[in-house]
Protein backbone atom coordinates (compact mmCIF):
# COMPACT_ATOMS: atom_id res chain seq x y z
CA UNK A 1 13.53 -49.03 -31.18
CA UNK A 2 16.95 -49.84 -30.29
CA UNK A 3 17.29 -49.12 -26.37
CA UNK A 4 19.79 -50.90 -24.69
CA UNK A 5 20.45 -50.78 -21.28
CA UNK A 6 23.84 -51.61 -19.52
CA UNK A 7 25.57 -50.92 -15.74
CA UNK A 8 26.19 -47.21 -16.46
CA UNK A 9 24.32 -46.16 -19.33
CA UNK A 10 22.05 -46.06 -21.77
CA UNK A 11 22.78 -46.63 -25.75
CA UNK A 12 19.66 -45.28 -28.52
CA UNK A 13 20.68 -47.07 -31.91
CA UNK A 14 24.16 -46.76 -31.04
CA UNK A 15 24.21 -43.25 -29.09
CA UNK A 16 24.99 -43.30 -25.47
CA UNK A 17 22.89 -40.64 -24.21
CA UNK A 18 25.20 -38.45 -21.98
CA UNK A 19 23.79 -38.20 -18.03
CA UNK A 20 21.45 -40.94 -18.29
CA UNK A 21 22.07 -44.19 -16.92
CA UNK A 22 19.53 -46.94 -14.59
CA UNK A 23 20.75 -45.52 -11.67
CA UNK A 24 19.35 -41.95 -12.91
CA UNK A 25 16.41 -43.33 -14.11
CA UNK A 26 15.58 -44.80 -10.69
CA UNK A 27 16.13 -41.79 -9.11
CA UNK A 28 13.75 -40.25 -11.37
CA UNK A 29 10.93 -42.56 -10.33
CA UNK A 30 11.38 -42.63 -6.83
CA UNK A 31 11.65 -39.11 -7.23
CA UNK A 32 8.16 -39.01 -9.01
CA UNK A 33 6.64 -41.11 -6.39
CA UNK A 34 8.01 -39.05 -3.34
CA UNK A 35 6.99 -35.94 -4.72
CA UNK A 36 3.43 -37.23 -5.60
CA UNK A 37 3.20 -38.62 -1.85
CA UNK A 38 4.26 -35.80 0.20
CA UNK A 39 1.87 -33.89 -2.05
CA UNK A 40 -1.17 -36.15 -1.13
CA UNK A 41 -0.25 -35.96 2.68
CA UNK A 42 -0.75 -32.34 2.40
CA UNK A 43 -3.66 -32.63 0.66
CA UNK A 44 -4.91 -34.72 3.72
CA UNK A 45 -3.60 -32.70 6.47
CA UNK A 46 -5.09 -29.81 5.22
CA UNK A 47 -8.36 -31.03 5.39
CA UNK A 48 -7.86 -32.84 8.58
CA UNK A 49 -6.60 -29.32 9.59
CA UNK A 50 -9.71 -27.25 8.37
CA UNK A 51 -12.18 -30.46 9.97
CA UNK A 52 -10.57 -29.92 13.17
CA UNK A 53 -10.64 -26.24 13.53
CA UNK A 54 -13.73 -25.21 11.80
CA UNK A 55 -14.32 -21.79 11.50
CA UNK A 56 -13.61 -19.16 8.56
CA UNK A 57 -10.96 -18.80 6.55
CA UNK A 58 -9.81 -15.73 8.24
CA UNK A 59 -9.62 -17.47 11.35
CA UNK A 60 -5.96 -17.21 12.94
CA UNK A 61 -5.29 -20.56 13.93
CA UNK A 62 -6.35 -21.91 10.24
CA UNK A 63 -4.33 -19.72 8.63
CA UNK A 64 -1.23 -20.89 11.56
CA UNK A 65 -1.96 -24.30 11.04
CA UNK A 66 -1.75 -24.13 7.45
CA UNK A 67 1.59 -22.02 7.59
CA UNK A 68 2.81 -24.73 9.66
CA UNK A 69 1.80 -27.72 7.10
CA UNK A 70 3.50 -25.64 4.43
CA UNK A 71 6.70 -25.07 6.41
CA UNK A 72 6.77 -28.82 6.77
CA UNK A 73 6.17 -30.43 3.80
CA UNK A 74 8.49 -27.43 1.59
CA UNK A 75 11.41 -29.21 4.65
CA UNK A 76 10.54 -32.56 3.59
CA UNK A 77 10.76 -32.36 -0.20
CA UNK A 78 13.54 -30.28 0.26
CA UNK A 79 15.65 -32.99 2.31
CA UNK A 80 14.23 -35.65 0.75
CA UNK A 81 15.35 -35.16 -3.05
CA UNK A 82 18.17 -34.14 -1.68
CA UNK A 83 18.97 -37.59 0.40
CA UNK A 84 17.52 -39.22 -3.25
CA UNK A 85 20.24 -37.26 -5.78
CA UNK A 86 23.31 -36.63 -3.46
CA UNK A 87 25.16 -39.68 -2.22
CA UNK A 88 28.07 -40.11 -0.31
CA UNK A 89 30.41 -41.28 -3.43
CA UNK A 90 28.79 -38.15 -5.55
CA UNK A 91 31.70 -35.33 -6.20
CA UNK A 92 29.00 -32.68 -6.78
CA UNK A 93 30.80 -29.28 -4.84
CA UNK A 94 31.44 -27.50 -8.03
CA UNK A 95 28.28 -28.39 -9.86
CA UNK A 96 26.04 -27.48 -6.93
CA UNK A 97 28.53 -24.44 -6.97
CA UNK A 98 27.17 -22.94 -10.06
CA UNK A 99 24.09 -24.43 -10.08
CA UNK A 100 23.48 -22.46 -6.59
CA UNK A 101 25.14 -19.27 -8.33
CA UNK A 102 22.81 -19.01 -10.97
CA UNK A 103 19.74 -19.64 -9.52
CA UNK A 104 20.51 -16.85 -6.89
CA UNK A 105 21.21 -14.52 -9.54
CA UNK A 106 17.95 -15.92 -11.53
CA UNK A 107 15.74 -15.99 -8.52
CA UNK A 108 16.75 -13.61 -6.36
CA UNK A 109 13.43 -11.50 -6.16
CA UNK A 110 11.51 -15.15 -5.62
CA UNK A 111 14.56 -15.82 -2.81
CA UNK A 112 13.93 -12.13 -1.44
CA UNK A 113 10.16 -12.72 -1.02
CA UNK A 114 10.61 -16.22 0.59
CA UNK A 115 13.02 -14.52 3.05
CA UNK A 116 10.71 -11.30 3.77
CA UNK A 117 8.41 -14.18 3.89
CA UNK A 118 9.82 -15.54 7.98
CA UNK A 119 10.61 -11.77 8.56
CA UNK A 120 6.90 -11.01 8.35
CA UNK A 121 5.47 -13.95 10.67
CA UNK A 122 8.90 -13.32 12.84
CA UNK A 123 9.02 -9.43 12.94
CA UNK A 124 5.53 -8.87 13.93
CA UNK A 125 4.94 -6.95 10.54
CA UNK A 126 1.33 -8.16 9.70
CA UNK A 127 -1.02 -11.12 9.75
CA UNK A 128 -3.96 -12.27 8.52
CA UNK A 129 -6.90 -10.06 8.72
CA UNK A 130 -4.72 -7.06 9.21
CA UNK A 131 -5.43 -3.99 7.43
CA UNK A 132 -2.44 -2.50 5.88
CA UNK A 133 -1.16 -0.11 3.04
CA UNK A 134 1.30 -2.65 1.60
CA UNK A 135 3.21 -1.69 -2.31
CA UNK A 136 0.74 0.96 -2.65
CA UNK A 137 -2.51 -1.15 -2.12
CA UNK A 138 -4.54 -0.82 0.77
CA UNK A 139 -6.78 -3.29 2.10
CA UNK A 140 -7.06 -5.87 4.42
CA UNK A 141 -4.63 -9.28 4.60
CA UNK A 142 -6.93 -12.23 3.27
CA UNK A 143 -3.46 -14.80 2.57
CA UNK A 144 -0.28 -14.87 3.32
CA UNK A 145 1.93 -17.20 1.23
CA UNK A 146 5.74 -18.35 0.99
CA UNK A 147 6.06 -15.05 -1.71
CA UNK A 148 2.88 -13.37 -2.01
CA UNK A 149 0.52 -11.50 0.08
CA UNK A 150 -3.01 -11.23 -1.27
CA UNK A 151 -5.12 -7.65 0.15
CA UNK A 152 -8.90 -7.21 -0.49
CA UNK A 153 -8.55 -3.84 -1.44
CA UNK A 154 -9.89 -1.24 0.21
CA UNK A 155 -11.16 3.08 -0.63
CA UNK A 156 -9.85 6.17 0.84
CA UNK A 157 -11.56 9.35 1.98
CA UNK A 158 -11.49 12.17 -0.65
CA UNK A 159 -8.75 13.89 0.87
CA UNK A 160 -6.70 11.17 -0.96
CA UNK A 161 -9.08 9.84 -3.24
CA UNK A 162 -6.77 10.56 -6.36
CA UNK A 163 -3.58 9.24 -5.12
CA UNK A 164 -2.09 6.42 -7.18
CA UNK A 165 -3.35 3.69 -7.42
CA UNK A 166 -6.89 5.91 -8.49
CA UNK A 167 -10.13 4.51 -6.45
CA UNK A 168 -13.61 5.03 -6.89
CA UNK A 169 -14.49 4.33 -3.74
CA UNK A 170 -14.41 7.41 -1.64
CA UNK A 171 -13.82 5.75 1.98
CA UNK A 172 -12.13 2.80 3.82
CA UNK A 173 -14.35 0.19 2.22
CA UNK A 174 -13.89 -2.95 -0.33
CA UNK A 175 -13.64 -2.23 -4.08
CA UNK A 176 -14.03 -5.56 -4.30
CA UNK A 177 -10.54 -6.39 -6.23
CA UNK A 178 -7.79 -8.76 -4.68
CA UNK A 179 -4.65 -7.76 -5.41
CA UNK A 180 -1.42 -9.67 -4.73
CA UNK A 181 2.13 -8.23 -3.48
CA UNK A 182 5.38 -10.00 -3.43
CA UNK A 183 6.41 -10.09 0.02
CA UNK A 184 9.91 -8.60 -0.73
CA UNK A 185 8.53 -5.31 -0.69
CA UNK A 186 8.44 -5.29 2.79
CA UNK A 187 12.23 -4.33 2.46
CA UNK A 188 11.90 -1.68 0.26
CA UNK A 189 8.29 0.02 0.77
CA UNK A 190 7.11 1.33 4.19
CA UNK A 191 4.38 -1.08 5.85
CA UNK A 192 1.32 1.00 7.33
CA UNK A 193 -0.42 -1.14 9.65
CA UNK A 194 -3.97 0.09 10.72
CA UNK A 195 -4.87 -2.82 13.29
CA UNK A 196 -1.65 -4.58 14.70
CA UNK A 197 -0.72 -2.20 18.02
CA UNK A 198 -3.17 0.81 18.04
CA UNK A 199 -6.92 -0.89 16.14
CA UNK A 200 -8.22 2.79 16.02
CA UNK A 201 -7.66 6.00 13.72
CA UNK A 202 -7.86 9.87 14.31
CA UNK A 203 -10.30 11.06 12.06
CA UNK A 204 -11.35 14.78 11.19
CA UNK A 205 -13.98 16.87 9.97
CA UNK A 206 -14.01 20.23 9.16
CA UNK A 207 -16.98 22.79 9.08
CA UNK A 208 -16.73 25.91 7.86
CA UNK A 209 -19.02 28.84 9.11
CA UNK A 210 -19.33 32.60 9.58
CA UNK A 211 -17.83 35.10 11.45
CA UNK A 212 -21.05 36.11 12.51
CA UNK A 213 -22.30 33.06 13.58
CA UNK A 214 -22.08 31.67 17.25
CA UNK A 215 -18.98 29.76 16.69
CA UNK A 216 -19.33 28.73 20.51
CA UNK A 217 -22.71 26.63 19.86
CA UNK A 218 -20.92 25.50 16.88
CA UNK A 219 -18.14 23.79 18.55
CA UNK A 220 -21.06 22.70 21.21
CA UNK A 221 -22.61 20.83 18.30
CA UNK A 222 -19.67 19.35 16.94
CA UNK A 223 -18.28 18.07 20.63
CA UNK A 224 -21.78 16.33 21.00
CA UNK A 225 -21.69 14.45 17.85
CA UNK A 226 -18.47 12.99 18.82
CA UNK A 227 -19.30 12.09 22.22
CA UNK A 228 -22.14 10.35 21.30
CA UNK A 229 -20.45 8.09 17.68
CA UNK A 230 -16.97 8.43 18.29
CA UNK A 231 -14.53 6.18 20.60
CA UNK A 232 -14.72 8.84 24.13
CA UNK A 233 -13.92 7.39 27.55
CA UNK A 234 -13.15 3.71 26.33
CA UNK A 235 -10.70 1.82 28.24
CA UNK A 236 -9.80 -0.37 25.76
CA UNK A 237 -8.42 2.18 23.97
CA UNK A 238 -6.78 4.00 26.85
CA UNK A 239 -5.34 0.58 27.09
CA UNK A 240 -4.26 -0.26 23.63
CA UNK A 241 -2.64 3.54 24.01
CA UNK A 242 -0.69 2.74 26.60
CA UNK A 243 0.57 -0.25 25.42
CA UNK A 244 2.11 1.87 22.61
CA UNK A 245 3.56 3.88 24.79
CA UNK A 246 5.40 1.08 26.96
CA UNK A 247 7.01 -0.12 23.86
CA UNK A 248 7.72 2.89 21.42
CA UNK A 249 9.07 6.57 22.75
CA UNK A 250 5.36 8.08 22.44
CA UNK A 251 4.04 11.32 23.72
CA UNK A 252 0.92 11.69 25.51
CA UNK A 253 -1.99 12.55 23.57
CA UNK A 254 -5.51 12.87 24.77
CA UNK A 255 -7.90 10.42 22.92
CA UNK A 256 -10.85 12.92 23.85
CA UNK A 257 -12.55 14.70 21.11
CA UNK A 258 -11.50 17.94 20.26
CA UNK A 259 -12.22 21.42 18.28
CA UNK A 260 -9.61 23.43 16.46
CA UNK A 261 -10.39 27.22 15.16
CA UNK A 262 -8.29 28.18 12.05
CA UNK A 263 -9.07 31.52 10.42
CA UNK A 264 -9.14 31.88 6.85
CA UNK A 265 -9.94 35.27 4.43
CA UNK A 266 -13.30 33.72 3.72
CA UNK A 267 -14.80 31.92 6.56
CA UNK A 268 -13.93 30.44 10.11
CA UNK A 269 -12.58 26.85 9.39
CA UNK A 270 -13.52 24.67 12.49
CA UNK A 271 -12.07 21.29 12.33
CA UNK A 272 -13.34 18.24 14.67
CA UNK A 273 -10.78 15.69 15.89
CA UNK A 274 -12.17 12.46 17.43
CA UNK A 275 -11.15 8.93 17.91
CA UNK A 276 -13.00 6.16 15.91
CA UNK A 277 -12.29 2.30 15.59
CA UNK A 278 -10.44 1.21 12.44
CA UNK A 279 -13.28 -0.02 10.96
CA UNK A 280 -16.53 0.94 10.21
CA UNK A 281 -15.36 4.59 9.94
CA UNK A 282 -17.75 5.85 6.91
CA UNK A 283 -20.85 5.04 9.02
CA UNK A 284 -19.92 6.50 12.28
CA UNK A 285 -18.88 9.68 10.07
CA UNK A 286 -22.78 9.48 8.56
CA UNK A 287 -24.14 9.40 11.46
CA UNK A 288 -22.34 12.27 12.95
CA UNK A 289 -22.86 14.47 9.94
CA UNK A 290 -26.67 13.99 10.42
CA UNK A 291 -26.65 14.79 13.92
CA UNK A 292 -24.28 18.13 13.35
CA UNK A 293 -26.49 18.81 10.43
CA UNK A 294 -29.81 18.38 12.41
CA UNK A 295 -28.17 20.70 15.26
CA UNK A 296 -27.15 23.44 12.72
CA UNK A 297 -30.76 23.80 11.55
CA UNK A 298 -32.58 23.67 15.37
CA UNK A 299 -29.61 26.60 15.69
CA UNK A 300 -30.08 28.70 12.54
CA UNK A 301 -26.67 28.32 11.59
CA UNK A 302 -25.99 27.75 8.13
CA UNK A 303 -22.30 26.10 6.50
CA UNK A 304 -20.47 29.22 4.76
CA UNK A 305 -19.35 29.22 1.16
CA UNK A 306 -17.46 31.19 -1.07
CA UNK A 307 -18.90 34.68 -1.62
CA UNK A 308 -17.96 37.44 -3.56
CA UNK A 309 -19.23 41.34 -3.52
CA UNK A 310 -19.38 43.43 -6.69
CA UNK A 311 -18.76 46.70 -5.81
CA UNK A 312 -19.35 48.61 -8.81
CA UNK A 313 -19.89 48.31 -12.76
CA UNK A 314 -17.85 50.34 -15.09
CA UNK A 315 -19.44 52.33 -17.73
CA UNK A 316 -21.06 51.20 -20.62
CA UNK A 317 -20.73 52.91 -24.34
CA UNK A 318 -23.27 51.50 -26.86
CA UNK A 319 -22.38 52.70 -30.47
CA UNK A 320 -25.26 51.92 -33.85
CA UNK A 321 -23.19 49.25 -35.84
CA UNK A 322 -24.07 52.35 -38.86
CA UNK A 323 -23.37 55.34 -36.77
CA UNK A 324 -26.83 56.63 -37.47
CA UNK A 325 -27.17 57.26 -33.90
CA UNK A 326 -25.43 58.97 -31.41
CA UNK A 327 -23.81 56.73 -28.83
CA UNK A 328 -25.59 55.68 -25.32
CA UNK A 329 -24.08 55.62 -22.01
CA UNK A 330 -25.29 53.71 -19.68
CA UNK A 331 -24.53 53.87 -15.98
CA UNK A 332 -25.02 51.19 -13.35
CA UNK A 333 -28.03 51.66 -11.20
């Protein structure tokens, strides 16, 4: 092959090939070799990082540590092929112009995410471990990355059960799927956050009974499986309430259980209101049941259902398909 190589370019059997020259070429390797180091000296201070610290994965000063490593070396490649390619004779204003143009039109969800990126870890949004509804997936936070956000997805009660996107699991546990988000939809989707100011939920259950029942040892029943599995008197959560008052224009609520009568054409709908922590919600609710369940029976009170009364029968004719007979009437006994 004929390659020949002179001060500013460089000729293939005759052809100057346009925008390479020595001086690019070096560039190009040192380039290489930069890229390849700061790599490796990631690669090492994230395992000195996870050495050091220990833990899990989910452990917040892992996952800040390793933020920080990425926030570094994304600076240093950054600045560095840029002190590599741009010197002081290079006139590059208009290329870098509409080089910078088009990528922002190209990229601009990739740029969005990166941005929503430092407005999640600056605005107090969500972290790691937090569970969240986030783009219509619910879950908890296992990684937060430079454009993505991966959630271990979670149920929801039945209530909800069918909303989009469709579950199988009928509570607040894993499915067992990880599903990733781009961070920019942090600007256009609301954020539900289960766990960053308030780490409990109101929860509900509703019982419907008779209106000849003793609806007062009813509501006795219900009030005592509360107070004995749900969050009552705790002063952590008295706390963590009115900590969310001091910052956001909150009216008092009680965090006491309570029961709420609602009449209906069919039954009387009584509906239980307690406080429970934002996990572990589907075996607190068990254990309740059984305990409201067990009192019902000691109680002889049973759970009404839909009834319905037939008050009377219209008459019958029965006719001989050969009109040998006379026809029968029939009455209702």
């Amino acid at each position: 092959m004929n390659v020949v190589f002179s001060a500013g370019s460089v000729e293939v059997f005759g052809v100057t090939l346009v925008g390479i020259s020595t001086t690019t070429g070096v560039k190009l390797l040192v380039t290489a070799v930069f890229v390849v180091a700061v790599l490796a000296l990631r690669g090492v201070a994230l395992a000195v990082t996870r050495r050091t610290l220990g833990g899990e994965v989910g452990d917040s000063r892992r996952f800040w540590a390793r933020q920080g490593v990425h926030v570094v070396v994304a600076g240093v490649l950054v600045l560095g092929l840029v002190s590599i390619w741009v010197t002081p004779s290079t006139d590059i204003t208009t290329g870098v112009g509409l080089i910078s143009a088009g990528l922002a039109f190209a990229l601009q969800q990739v740029i969005t995410s990166f941005a929503a990126y430092f407005v999640i870890l600056r605005g107090d949004t969500f972290g790691i471990g937090d569970r969240i509804t986030l783009g219509g997936v619910r879950g908890d936070v296992v990684r937060l990355g430079f454009l993505k956000t991966t959630i271990m997805e979670m149920g929801q009660p039945p209530s909800v059960s069918d909303s989009d996107p469709a579950i199988w699991v009928n509570s607040r546990q894993y499915t067992g799927r990880l599903v990733t988000v781009t961070n920019g939809v942090i600007f256009t989707d609301p954020v539900y956050n289960y766990t960053r100011e308030f780490p409990y939920l109101w929860e509900e259950m509703m019982l419907p009974i008779t209106y000849t029942d003793d609806r007062a040892r009813v509501e006795q029943i219900l009030l005592d499986a509360a107070r004995a599995h749900a969050v009552v008197d705790n002063r952590e959560a008295e706390n963590a309430f009115a900590s969310m008052r001091a910052r956001y224009a909150l009216s008092e609520t009680s965090l006491a259980p309570a029961v709420y009568w609602r009449i209906t054409d069919n039954w009387l709908e009584l509906s239980l209101r307690f406080l429970v922590p934002h996990r572990g919600v589907r075996a607190i609710k068990d254990r309740m049941s059984r305990d409201i369940l067990t009192g019902l029976d000691a109680a002889g009170i049973g759970i009404a259902s839909a009834t319905y009364d037939i008050v009377g029968i219209p008459t019958i004719t029965i006719t001989d398909p050969d009109d040998r007979e006379l026809p029968r009437t029939t009455r209702p006994r």
